[in-house]
C-alpha atoms as a PDB file:
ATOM      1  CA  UNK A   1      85.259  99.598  96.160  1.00  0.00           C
ATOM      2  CA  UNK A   2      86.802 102.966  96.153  1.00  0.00           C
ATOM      3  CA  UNK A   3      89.885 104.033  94.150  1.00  0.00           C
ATOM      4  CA  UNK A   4      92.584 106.411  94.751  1.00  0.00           C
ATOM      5  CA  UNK A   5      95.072 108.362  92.444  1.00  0.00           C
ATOM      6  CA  UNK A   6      97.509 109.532  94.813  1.00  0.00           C
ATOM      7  CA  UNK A   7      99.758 112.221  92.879  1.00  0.00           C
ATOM      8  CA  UNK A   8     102.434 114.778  94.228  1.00  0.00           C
ATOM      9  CA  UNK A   9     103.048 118.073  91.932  1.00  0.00           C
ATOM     10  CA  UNK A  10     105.012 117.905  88.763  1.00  0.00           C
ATOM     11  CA  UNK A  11     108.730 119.080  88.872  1.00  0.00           C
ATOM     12  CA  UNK A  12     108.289 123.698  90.147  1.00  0.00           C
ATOM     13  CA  UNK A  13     110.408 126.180  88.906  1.00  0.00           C
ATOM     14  CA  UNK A  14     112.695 127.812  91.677  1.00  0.00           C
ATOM     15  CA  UNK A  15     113.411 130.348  89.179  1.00  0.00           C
ATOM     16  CA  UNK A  16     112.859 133.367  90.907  1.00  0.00           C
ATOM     17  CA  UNK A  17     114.188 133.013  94.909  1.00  0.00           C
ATOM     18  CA  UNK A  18     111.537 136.233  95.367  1.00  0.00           C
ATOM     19  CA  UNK A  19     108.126 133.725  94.655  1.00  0.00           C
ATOM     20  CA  UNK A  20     106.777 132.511  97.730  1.00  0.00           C
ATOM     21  CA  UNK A  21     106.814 129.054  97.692  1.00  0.00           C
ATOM     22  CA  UNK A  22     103.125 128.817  97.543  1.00  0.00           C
ATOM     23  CA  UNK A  23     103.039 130.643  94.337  1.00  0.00           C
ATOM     24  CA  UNK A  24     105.972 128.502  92.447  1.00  0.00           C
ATOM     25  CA  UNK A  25     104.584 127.519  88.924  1.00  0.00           C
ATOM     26  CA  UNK A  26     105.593 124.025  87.325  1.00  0.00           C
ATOM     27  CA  UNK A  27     108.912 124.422  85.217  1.00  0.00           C
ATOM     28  CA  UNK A  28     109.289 123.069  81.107  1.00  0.00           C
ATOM     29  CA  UNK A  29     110.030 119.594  82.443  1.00  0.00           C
ATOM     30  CA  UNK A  30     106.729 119.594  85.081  1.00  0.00           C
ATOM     31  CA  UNK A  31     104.637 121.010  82.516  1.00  0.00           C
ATOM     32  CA  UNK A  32     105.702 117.943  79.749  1.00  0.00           C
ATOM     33  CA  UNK A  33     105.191 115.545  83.196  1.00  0.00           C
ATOM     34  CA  UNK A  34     101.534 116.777  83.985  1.00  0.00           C
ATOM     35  CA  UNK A  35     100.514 116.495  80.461  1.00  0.00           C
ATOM     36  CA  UNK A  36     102.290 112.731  79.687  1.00  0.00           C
ATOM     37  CA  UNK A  37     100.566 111.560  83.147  1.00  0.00           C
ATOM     38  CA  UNK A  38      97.569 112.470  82.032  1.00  0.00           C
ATOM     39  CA  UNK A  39      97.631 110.790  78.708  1.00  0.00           C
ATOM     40  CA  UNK A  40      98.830 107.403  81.007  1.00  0.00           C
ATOM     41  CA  UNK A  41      96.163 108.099  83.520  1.00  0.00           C
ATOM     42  CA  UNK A  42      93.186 107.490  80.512  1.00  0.00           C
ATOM     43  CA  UNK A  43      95.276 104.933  78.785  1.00  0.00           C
ATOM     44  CA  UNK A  44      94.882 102.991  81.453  1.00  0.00           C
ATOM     45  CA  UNK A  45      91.441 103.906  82.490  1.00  0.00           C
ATOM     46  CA  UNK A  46      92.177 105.699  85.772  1.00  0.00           C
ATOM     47  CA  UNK A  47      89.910 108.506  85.845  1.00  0.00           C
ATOM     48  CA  UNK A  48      88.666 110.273  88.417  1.00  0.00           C
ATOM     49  CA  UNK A  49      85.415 111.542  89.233  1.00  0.00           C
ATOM     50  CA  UNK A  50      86.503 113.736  92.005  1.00  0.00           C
ATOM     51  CA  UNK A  51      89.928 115.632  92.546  1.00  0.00           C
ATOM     52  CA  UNK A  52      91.087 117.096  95.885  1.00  0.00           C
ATOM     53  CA  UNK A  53      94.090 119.623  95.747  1.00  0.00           C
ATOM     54  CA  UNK A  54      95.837 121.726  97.132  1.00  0.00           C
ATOM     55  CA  UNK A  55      95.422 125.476  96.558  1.00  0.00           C
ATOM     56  CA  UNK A  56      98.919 125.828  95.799  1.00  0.00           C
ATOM     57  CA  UNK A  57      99.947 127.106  91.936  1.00  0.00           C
ATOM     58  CA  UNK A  58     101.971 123.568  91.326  1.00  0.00           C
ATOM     59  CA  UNK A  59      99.436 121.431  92.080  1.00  0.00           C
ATOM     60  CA  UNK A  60      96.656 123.459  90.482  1.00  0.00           C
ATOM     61  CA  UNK A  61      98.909 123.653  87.221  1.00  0.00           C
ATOM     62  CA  UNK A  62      99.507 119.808  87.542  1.00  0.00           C
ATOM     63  CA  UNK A  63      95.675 119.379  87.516  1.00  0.00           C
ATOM     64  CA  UNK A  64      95.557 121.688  84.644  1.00  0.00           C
ATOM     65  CA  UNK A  65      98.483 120.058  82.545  1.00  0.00           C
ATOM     66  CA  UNK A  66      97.060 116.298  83.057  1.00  0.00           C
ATOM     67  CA  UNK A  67      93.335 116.995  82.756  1.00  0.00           C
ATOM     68  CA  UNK A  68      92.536 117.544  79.096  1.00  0.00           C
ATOM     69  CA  UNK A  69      93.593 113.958  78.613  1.00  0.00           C
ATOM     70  CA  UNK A  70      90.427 112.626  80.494  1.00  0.00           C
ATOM     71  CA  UNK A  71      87.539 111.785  79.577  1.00  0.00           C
ATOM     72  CA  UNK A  72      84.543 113.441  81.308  1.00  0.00           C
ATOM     73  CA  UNK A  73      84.665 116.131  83.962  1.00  0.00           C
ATOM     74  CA  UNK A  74      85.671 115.561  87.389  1.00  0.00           C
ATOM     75  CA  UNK A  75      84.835 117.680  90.179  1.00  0.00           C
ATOM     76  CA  UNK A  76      87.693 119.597  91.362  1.00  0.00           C
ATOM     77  CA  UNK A  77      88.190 121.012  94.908  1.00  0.00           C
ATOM     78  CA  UNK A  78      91.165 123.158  95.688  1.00  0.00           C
ATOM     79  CA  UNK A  79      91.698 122.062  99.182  1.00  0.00           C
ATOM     80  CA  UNK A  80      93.915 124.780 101.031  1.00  0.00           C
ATOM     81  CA  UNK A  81      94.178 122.162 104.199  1.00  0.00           C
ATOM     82  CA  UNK A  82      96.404 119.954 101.721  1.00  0.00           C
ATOM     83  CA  UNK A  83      99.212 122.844 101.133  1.00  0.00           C
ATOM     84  CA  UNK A  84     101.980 120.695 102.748  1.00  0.00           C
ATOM     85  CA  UNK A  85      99.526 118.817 105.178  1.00  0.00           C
ATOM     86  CA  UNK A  86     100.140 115.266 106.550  1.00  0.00           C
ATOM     87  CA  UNK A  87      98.971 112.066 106.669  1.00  0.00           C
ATOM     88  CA  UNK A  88      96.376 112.760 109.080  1.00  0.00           C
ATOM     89  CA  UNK A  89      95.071 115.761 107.284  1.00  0.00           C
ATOM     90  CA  UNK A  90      94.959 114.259 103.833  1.00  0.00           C
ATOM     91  CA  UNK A  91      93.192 110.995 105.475  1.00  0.00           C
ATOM     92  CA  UNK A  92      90.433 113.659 107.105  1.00  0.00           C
ATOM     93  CA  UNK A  93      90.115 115.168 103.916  1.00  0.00           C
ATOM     94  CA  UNK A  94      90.093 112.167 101.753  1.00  0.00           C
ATOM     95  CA  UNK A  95      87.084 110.726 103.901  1.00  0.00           C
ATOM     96  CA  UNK A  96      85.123 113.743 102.697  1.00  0.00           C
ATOM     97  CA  UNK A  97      85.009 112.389  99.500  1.00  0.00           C
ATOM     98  CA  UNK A  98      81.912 111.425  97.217  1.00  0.00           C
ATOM     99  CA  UNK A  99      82.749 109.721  94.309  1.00  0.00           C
ATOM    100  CA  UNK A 100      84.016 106.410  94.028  1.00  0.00           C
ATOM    101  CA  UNK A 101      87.338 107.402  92.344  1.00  0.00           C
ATOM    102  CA  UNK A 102      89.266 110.085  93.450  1.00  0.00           C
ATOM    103  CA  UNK A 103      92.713 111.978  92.578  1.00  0.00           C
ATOM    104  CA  UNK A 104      94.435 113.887  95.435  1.00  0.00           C
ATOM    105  CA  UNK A 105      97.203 116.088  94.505  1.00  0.00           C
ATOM    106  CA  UNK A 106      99.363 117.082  97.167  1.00  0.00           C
ATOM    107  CA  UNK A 107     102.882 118.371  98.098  1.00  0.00           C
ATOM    108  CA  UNK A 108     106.089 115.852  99.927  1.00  0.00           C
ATOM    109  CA  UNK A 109     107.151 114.932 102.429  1.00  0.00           C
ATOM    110  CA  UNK A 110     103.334 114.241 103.264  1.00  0.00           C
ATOM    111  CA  UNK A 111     102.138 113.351 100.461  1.00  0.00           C
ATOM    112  CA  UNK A 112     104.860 110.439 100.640  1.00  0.00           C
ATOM    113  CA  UNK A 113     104.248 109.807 104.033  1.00  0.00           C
ATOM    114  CA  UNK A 114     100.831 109.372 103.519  1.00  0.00           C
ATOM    115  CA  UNK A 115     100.837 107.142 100.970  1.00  0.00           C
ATOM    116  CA  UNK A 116     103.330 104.654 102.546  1.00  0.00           C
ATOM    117  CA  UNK A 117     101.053 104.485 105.395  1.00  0.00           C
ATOM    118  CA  UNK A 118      97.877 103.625 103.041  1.00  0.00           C
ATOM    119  CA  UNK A 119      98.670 100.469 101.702  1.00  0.00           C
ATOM    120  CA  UNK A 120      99.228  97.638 103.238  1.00  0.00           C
ATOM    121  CA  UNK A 121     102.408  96.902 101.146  1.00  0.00           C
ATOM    122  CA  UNK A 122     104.147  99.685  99.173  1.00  0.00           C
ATOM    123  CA  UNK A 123     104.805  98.979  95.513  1.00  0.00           C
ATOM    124  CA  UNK A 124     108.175  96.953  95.124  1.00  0.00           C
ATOM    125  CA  UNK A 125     109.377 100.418  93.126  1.00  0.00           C
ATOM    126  CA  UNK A 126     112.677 102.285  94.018  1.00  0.00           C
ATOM    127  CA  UNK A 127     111.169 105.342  93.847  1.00  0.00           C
ATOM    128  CA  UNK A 128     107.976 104.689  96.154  1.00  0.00           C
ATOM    129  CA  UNK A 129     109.677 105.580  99.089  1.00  0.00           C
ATOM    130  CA  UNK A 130     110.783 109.086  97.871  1.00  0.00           C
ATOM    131  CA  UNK A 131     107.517 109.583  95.877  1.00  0.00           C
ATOM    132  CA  UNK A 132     109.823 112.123  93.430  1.00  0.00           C
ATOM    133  CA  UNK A 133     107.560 114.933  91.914  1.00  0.00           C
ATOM    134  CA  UNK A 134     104.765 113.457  89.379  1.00  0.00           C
ATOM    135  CA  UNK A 135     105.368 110.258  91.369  1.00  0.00           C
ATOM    136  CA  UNK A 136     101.536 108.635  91.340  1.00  0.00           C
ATOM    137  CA  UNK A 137     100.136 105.793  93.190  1.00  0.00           C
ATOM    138  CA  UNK A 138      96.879 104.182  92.036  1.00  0.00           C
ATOM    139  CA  UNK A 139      95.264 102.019  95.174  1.00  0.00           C
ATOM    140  CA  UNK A 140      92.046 100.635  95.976  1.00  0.00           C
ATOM    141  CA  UNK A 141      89.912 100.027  99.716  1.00  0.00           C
ATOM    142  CA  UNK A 142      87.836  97.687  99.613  1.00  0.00           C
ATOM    143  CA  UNK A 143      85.170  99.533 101.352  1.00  0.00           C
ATOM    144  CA  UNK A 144      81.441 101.395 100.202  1.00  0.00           C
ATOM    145  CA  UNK A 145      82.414 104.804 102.223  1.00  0.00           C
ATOM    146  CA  UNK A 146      85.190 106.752 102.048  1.00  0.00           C
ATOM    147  CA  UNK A 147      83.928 107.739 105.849  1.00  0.00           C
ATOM    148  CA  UNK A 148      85.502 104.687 106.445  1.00  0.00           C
ATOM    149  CA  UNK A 149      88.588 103.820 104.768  1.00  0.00           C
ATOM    150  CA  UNK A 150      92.125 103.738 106.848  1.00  0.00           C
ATOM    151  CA  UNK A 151      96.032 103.121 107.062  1.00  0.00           C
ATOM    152  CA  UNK A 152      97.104 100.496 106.288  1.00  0.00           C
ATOM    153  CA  UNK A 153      94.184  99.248 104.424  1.00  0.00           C
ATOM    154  CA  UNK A 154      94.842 100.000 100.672  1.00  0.00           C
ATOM    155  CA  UNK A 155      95.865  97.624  98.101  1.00  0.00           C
ATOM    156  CA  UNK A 156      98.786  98.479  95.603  1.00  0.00           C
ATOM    157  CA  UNK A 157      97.188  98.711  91.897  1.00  0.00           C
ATOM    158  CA  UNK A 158      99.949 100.923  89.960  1.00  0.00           C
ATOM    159  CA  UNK A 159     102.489 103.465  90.778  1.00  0.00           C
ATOM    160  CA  UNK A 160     104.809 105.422  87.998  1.00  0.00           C
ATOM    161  CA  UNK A 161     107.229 108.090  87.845  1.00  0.00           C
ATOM    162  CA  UNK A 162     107.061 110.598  85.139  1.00  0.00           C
ATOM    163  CA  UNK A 163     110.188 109.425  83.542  1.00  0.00           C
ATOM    164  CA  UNK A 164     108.894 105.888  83.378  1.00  0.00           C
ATOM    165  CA  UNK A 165     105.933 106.893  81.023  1.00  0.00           C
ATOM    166  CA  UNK A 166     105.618 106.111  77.677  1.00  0.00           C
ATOM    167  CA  UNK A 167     103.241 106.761  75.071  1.00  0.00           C
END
């Protein structure tokens, strides 16, 4: 079995029009988000072993925020192919991976696009179809190589919003 975490950026600051949009950091409210999704990530004993992101500053600071609350030390690969990349790029990338749980941070509308295309039925969540920022689905393939895994093919195990968790 192999095991997803499937998590777009916390909540960027559009403070300053000049930033490119690469380069937008996490506001107050993202940086509380990343750091309470990490504490429900290892409360619940999805940890990764291996984390694809993006290059961008959001998702790097999201990784940053929610990390200290897990255990161990995943490998982390700042993917610059995932800045704003599609289905079909993150499914490329994902089959790259090498251990058997992995957390790929990523950026919408792809991100959401991507995951509704991974599982074969979305989360009954009203949220799930937006995938809001923070928004994190946990899903499982039922397969012994990433090299192989596929739409359509995922089963639903958990998906939250930041708002929703509590500790």
């Amino acid at each position: 079995m192999k095991r997803l975490i499937l998590t777009r950026h916390a909540k960027s600051s559009w403070d300053d029009p000049a930033t490119p949009d690469h380069d937008r950091p996490l506001n107050e409210r993202g940086k509380a988000a990343a750091t309470e999704l990490g504490v429900w990530l290892a409360s619940r004993g999805y940890v990764p072993g291996e984390v694809l992101c993006s290059d961008a500053e959001r998702t790097r600071s999201t990784w940053v925020g929610l990390s200290p609350a897990l255990p161990g030390r995943p490998i982390l690969h700042l993917k610059p192919a995932l800045y704003h990349a599609g289905p079909d790029v993150m499914l490329a990338v994902l089959r790259n991976a090498t251990e058997d749980c992995v957390m790929m941070i990523g950026h919408n509308p792809g991100i959401g696009e991507f995951a509704e295309r991974l599982v074969a039925r979305a989360p009954i969540h009203p949220e799930f179809s937006r995938y809001p920022t923070g928004a994190t689905l946990v899903c499982d393939f039922m397969t012994d190589s990433w090299a192989e895994v596929g739409f359509g093919a995922a089963a639903t195990v958990d998906f939250i919003v930041p708002r929703e968790v509590v500790l």
